[in-house]
C-alpha atoms as a PDB file:
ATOM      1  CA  UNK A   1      76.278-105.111 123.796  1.00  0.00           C
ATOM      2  CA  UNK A   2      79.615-103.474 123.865  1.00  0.00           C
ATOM      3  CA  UNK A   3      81.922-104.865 121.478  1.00  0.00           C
ATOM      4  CA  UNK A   4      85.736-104.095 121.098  1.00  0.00           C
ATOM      5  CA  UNK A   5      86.488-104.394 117.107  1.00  0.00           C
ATOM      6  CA  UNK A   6      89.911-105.550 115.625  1.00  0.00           C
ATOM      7  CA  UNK A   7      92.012-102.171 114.255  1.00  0.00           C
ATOM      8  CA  UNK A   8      91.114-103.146 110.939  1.00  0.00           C
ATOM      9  CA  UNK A   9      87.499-103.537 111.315  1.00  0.00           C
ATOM     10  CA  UNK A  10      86.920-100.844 112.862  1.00  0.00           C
ATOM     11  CA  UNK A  11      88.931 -98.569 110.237  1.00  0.00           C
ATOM     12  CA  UNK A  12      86.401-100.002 107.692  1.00  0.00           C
ATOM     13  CA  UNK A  13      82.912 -99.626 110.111  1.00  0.00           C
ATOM     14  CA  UNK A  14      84.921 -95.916 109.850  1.00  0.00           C
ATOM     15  CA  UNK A  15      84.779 -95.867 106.284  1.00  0.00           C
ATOM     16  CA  UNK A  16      81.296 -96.932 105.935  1.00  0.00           C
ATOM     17  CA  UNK A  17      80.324 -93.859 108.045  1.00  0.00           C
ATOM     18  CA  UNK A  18      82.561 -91.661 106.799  1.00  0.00           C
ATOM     19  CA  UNK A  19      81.935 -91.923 102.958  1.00  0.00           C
ATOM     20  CA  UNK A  20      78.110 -91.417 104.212  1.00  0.00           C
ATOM     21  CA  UNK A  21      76.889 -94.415 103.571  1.00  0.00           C
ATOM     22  CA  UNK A  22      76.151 -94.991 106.665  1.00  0.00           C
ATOM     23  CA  UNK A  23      75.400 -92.739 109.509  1.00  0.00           C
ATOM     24  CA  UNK A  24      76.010 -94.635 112.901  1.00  0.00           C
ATOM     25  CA  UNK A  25      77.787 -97.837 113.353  1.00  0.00           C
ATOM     26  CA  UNK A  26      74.706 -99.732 114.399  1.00  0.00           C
ATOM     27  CA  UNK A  27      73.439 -99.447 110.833  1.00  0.00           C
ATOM     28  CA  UNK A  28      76.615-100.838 109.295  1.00  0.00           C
ATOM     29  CA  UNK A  29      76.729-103.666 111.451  1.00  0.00           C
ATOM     30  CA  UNK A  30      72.943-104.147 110.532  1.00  0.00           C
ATOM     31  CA  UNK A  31      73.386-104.458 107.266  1.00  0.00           C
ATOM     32  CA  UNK A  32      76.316-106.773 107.306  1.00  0.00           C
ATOM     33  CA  UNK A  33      74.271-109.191 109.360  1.00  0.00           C
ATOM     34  CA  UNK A  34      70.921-108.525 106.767  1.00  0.00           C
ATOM     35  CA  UNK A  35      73.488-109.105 104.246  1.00  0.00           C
ATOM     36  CA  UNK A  36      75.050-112.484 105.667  1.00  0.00           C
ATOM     37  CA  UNK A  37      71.446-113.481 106.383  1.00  0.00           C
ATOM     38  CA  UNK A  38      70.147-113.201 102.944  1.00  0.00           C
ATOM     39  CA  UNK A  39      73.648-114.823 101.673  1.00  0.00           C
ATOM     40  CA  UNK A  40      72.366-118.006 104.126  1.00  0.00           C
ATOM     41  CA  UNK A  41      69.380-117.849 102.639  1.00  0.00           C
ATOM     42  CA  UNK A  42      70.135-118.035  99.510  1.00  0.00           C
ATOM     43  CA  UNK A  43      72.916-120.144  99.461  1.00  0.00           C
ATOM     44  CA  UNK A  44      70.308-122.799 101.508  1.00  0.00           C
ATOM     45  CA  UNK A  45      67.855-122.703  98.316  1.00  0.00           C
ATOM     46  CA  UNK A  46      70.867-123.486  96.308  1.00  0.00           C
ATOM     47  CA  UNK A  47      71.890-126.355  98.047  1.00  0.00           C
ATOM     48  CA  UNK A  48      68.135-127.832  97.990  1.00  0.00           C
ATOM     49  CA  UNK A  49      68.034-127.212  94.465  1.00  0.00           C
ATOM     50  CA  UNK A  50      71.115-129.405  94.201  1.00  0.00           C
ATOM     51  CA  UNK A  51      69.399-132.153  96.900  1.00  0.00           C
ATOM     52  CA  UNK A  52      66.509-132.179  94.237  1.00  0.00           C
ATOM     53  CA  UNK A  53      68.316-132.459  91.505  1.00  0.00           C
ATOM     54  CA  UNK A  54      70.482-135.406  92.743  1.00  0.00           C
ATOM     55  CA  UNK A  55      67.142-136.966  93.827  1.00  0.00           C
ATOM     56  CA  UNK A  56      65.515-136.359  90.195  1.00  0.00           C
ATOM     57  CA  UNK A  57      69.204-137.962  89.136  1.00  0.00           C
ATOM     58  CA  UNK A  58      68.465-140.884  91.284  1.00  0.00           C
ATOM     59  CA  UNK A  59      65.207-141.513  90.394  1.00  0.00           C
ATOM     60  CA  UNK A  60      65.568-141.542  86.546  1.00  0.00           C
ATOM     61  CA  UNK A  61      63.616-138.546  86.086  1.00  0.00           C
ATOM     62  CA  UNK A  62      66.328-136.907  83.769  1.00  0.00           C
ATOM     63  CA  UNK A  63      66.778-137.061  79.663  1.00  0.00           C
ATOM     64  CA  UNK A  64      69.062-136.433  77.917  1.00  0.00           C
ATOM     65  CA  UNK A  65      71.368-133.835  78.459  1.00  0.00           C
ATOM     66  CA  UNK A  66      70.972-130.463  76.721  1.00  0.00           C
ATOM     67  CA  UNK A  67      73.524-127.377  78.081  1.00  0.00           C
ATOM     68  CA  UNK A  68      71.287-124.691  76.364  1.00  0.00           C
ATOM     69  CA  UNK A  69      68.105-126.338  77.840  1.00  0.00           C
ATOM     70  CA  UNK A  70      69.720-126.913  80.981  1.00  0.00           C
ATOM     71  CA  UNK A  71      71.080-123.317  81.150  1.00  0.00           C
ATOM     72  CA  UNK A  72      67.523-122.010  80.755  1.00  0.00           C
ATOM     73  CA  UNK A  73      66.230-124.285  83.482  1.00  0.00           C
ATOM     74  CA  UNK A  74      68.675-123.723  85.909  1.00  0.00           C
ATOM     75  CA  UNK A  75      68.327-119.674  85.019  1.00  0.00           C
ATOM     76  CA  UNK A  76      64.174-120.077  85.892  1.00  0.00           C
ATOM     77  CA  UNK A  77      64.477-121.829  88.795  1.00  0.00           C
ATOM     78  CA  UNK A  78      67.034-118.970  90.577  1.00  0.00           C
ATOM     79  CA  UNK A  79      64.548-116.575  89.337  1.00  0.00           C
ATOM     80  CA  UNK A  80      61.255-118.651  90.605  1.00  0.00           C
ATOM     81  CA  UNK A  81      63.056-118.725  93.907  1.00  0.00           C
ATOM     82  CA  UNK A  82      64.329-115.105  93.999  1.00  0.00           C
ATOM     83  CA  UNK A  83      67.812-115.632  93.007  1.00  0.00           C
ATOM     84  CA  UNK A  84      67.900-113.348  90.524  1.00  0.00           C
ATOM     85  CA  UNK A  85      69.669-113.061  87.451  1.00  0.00           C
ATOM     86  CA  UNK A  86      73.216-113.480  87.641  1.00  0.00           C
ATOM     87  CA  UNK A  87      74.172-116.592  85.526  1.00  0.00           C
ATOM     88  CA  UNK A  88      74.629-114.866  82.531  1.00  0.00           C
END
């Protein structure tokens, strides 16, 4: 699908390619998109967490609160749903 990019895009799909990074322009766009997609993703198990957490909230099934315990919770549930590790 042939695609006419914006000057300023198509200086950095350039780039990409140039710096060797990449080697055609098909493979930069694919890994934008790969990257956007696993953005989506992850940004969707985020926002369930948050629906859960408003529902546990809701439901009285919180204590009292505890920021270290709650740090540590919050830090094993990115990890148990591939998240990773960047909360510290």
């Amino acid at each position: 699908m042939p695609y006419h990019f914006p000057a300023d895009l198509e200086r950095r799909i350039r780039a990409q390619i140039e710096n060797g990074a990449f080697e055609t322009e098909d493979a930069v766009l694919r890994e934008a998109i790969d990257t956007l997609e696993r953005r989506q993703k992850g940004l969707a198990r985020l926002q369930g967490m948050v629906r859960e957490a408003e529902e546990d909230i809701l439901q009285g099934r919180v204590g009292p609160f505890n920021a270290e315990e709650t740090k540590a919770s919050v830090r094993a549930r990115l990890e148990a749903h591939g998240i990773g590790d960047s909360c510290h």
